[in-house]
Protein backbone atom coordinates (compact mmCIF):
# COMPACT_ATOMS: atom_id res chain seq x y z
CA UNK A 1 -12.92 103.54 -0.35
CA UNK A 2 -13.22 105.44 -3.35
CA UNK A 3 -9.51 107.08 -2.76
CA UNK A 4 -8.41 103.81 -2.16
CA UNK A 5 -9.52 102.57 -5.83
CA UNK A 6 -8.46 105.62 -7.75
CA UNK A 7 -4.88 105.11 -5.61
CA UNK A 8 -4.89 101.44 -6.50
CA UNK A 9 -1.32 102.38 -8.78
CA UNK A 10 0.02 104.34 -6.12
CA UNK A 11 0.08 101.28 -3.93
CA UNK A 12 1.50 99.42 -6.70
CA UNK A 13 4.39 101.91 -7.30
CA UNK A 14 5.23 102.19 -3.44
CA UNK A 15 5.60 98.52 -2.74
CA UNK A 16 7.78 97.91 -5.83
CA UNK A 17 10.25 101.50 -4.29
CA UNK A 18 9.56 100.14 -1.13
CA UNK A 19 10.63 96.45 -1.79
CA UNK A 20 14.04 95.12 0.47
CA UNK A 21 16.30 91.78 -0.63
CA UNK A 22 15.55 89.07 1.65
CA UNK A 23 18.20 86.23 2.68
CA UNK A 24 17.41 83.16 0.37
CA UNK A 25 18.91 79.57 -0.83
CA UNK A 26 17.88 79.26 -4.38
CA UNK A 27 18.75 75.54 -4.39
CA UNK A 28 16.76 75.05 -1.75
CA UNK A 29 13.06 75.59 -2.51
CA UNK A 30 11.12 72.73 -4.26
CA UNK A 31 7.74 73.94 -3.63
CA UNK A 32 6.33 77.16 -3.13
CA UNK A 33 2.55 77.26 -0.56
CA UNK A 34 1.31 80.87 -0.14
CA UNK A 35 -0.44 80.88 3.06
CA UNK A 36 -3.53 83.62 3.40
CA UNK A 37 -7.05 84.27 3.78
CA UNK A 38 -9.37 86.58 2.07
CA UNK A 39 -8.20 89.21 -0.52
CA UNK A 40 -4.12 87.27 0.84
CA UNK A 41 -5.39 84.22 -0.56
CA UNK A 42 -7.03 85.84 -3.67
CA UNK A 43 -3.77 87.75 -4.57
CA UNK A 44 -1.99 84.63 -4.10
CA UNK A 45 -4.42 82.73 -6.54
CA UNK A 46 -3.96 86.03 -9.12
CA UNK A 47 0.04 85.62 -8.78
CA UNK A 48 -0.50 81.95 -9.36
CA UNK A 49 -2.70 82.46 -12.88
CA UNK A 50 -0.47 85.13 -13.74
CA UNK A 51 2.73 82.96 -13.55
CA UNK A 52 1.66 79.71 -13.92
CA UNK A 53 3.54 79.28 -17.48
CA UNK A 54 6.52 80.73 -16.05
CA UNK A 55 6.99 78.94 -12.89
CA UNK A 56 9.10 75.84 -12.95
CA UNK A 57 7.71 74.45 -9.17
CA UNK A 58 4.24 73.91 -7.91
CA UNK A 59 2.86 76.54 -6.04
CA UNK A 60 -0.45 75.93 -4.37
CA UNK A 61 -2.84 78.76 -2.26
CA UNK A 62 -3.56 77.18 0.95
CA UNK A 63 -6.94 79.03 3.01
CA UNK A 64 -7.25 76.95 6.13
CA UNK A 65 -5.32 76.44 9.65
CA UNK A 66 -3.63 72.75 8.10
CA UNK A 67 -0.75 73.03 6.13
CA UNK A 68 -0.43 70.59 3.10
CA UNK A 69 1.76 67.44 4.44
CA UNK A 70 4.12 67.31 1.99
CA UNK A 71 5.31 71.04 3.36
CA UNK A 72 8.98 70.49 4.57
CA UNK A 73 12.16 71.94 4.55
CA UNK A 74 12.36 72.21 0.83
CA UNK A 75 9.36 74.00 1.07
CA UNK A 76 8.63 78.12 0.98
CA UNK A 77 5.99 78.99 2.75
CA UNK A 78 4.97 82.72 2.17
CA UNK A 79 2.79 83.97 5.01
CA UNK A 80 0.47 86.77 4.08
CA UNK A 81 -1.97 88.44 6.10
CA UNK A 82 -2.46 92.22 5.88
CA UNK A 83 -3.18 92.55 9.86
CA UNK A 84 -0.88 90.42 10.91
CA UNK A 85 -3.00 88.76 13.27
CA UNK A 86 -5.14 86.45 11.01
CA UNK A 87 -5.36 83.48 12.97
CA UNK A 88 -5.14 80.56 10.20
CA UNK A 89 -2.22 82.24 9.17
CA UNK A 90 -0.09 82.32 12.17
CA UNK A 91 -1.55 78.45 13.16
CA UNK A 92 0.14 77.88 9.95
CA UNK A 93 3.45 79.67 10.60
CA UNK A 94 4.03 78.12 13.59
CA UNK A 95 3.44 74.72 11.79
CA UNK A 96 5.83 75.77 8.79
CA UNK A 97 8.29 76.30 11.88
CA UNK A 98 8.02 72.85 12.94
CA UNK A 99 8.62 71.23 9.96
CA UNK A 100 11.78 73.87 9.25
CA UNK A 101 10.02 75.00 5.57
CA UNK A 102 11.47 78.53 4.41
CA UNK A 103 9.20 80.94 5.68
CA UNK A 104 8.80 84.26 4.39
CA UNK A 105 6.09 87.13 5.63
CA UNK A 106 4.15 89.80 4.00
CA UNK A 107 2.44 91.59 6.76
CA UNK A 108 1.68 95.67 7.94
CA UNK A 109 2.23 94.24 11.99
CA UNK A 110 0.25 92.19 14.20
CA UNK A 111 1.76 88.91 15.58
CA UNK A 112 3.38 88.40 12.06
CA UNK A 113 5.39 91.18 12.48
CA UNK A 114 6.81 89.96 15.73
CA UNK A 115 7.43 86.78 14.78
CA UNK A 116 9.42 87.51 11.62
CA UNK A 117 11.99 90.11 13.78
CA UNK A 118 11.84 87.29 16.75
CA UNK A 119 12.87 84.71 14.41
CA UNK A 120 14.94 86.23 11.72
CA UNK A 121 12.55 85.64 9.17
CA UNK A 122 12.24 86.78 6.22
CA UNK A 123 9.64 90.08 5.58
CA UNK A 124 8.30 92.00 3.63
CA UNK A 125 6.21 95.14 5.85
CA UNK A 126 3.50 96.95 4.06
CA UNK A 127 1.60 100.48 5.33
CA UNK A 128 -0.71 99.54 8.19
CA UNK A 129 -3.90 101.32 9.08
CA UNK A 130 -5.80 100.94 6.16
CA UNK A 131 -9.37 98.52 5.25
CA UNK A 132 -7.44 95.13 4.44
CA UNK A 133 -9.81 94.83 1.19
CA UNK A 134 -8.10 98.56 -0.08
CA UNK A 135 -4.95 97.64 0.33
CA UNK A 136 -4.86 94.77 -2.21
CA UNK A 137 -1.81 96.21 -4.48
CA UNK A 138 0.92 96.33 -1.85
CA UNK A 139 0.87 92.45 -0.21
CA UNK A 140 -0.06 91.23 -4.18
CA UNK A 141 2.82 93.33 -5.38
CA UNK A 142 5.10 91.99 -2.86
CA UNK A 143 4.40 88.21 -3.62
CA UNK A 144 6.18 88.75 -6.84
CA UNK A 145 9.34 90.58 -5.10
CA UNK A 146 9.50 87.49 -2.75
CA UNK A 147 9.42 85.51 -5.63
CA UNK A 148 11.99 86.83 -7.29
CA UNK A 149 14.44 87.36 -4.89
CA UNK A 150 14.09 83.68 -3.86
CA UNK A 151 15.06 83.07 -8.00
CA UNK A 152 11.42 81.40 -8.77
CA UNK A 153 10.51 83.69 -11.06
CA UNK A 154 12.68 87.02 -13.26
CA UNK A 155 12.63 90.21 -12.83
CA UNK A 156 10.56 90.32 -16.19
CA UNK A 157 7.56 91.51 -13.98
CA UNK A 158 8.91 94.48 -13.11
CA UNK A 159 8.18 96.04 -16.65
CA UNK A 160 4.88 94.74 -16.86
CA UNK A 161 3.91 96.25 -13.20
CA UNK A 162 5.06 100.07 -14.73
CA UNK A 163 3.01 99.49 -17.97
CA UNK A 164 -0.18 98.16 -15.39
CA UNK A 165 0.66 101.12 -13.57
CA UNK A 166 0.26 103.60 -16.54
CA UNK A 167 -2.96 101.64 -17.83
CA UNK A 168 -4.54 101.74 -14.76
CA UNK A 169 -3.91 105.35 -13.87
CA UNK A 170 -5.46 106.37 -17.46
CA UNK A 171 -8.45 103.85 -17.23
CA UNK A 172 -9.11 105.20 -13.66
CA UNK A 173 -8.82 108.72 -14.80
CA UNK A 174 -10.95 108.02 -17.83
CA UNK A 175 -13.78 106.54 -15.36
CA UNK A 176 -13.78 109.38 -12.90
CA UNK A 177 -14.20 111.73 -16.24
CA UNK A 178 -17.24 109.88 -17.13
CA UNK A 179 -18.35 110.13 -13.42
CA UNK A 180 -17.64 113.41 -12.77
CA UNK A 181 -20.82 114.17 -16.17
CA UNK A 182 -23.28 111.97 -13.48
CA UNK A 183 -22.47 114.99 -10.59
């Protein structure tokens, strides 16, 4: 776990090379519902602080198997679950399915995974294999790529994610200098 803190800006770095364009209707989307669980859900409230003066729609973090009602076709749904498998998650997806909202996934495999190829669907696949709770910058990276490239928010993250990069690499290195005296 350690590794996986100090590498916390690696993970940052590779999702934003590592990124793809998805398909997308900007005229569409009226409403934006990020659908996760657990550290999915908390880097979906973290997005939402971070843009809410920017964004122009609601966007709301939903934690639970129901769906909001007013989720519908003008609706993107973002799906993100780091297994792939979370089961609130994919009760949700298959609801978002029903009601035809735009659905877009952030997943390293599982079920998720197999839907989105199945179904066309939008995705975003990050590195599998890891502890979920370590793997934090890649699916809360991506958020803001799937974002973007559905034209709710500008690229003007971009510059701030290589300056959080460079901050955290020196505030990390500074910490395991002042460790390192302890050993």
């Amino acid at each position: 776990m350690f590794n996986k803190i100090k590498n916390f800006p690696i993970q940052i770095s590779d999702a934003i090379k590592d990124t793809k364009d998805l398909k997308i209707d900007l005229d569409k989307i009226h409403r934006v519902v990020i659908m996760g669980m657990g550290g999915s859900a908390i880097g979906g409230d973290i997005t939402r602080l971070i843009l809410q003066n920017e964004l122009k729609i609601p966007m709301y973090i939903c934690r639970n198997y129901k769906l909001p009602n007013w989720v519908n076709n003008n609706s993107l749904v973002i799906c993100s679950s780091y297994s792939g498998n979370t089961e609130e998650t994919l009760s949700a997806l298959n609801k978002c399915l029903e009601k035809n909202a735009e659905v877009a996934i952030v997943c390293s495999g599982g079920k998720l995974k197999d839907l989105a190829l199945e179904k066309d669907l939008n995705h975003i696949i990050i590195p599998g294999g890891h502890p979920p709770r370590a793997m934090f910058g890649y699916g809360f990276t991506q958020l803001f790529f799937v974002l973007n490239n559905y034209g709710i928010i500008n690229e003007s993250f971009k510059v701030d994610f290589k300056k959080a990069i460079s901050l955290i690499h020196f505030y990390i290195f500074q910490y395991f200098l002042r460790l390192s005296q302890f050993l």
